[in-house]
Protein backbone atom coordinates (compact mmCIF):
# COMPACT_ATOMS: atom_id res chain seq x y z
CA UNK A 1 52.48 -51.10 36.81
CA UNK A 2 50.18 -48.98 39.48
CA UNK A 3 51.55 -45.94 40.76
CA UNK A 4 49.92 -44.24 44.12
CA UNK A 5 50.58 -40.58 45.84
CA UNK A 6 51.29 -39.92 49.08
CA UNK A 7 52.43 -37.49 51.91
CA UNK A 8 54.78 -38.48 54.44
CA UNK A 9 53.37 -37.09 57.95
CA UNK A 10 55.41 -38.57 60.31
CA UNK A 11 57.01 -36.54 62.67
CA UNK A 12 60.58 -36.96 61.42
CA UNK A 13 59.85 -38.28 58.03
CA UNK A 14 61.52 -41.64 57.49
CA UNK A 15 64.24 -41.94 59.81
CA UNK A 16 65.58 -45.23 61.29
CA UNK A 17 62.21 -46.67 63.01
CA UNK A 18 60.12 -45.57 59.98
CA UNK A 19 62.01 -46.84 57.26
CA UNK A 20 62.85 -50.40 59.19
CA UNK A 21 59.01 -50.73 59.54
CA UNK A 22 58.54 -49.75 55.90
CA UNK A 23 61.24 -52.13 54.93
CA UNK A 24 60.13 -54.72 56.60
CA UNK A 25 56.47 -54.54 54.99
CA UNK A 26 58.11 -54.12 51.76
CA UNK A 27 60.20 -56.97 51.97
CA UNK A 28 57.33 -59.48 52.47
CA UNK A 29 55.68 -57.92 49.33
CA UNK A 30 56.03 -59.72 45.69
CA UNK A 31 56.30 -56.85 43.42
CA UNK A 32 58.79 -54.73 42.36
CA UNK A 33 58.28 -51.55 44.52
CA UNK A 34 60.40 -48.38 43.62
CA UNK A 35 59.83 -44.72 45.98
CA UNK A 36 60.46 -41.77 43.61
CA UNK A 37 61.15 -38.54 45.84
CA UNK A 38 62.28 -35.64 43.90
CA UNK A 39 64.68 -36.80 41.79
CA UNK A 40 65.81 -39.79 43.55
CA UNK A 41 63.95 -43.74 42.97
CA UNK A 42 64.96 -45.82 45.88
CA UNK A 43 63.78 -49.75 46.31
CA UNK A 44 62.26 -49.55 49.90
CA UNK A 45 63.05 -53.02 50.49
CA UNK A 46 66.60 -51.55 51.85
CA UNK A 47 66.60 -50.05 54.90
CA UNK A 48 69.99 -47.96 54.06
CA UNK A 49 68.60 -47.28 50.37
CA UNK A 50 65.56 -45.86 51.89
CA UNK A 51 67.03 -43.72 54.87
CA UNK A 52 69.55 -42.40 51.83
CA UNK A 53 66.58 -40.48 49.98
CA UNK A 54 66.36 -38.56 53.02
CA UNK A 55 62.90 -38.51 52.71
CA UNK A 56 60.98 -35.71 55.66
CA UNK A 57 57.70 -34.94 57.30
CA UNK A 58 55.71 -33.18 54.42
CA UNK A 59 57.39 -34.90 51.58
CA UNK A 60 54.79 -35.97 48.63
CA UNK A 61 56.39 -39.37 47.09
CA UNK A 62 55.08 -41.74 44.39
CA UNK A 63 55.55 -45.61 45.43
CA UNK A 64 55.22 -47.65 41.94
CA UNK A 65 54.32 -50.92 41.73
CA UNK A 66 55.09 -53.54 39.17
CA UNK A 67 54.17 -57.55 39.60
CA UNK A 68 51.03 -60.16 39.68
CA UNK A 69 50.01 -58.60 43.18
CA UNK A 70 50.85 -54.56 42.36
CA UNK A 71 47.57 -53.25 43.11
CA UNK A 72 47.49 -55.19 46.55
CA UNK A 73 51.04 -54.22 47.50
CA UNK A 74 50.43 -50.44 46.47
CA UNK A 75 47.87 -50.56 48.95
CA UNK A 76 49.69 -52.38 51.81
CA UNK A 77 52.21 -49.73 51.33
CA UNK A 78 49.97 -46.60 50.82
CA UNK A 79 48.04 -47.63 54.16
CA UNK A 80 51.26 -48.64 55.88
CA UNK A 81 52.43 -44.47 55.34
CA UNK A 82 49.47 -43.46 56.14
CA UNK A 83 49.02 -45.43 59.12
CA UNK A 84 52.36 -43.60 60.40
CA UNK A 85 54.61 -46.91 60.60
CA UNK A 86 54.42 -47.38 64.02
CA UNK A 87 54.67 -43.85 65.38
């Protein structure tokens, strides 16, 4: 298991674009990738799930990891945020 730390900056945190971009990217990923915000661990590989965490600009999340490729899909996803999902 790998754990990473980010902020969200994009404009309107993870609304509908956002979170269908992160989706998709998480969906082509092998491990088992869980977005704790708060109190709430979503699987980002569901657009719905993801939008429900109601996740906004400025919002620090941990994305964790678990599977043979976790340190290569933390970082797909890390950069992916980063990166501002297409925005």
């Amino acid at each position: 298991m790998v754990k990473g730390t980010i902020v969200v900056n994009n404009k309107s945190g993870l609304h509908l674009r956002p979170a269908s971009e992160l989706a998709k990217i998480a969906s082509k990923l092998t491990s088992d990738i869980t977005i704790v915000s708060g109190e709430k661990r979503v699987n980002p590989k569901s657009v719905l799930i993801l939008m429900s965490a109601g996740i906004t600009k400025g919002t620090t999340i941990d994305i964790i990891c678990e599977g043979p490729d976790e340190k290569a899909d933390l970082t797909v996803m890390l950069d992916a945020i980063a990166g501002g999902l297409g925005e």
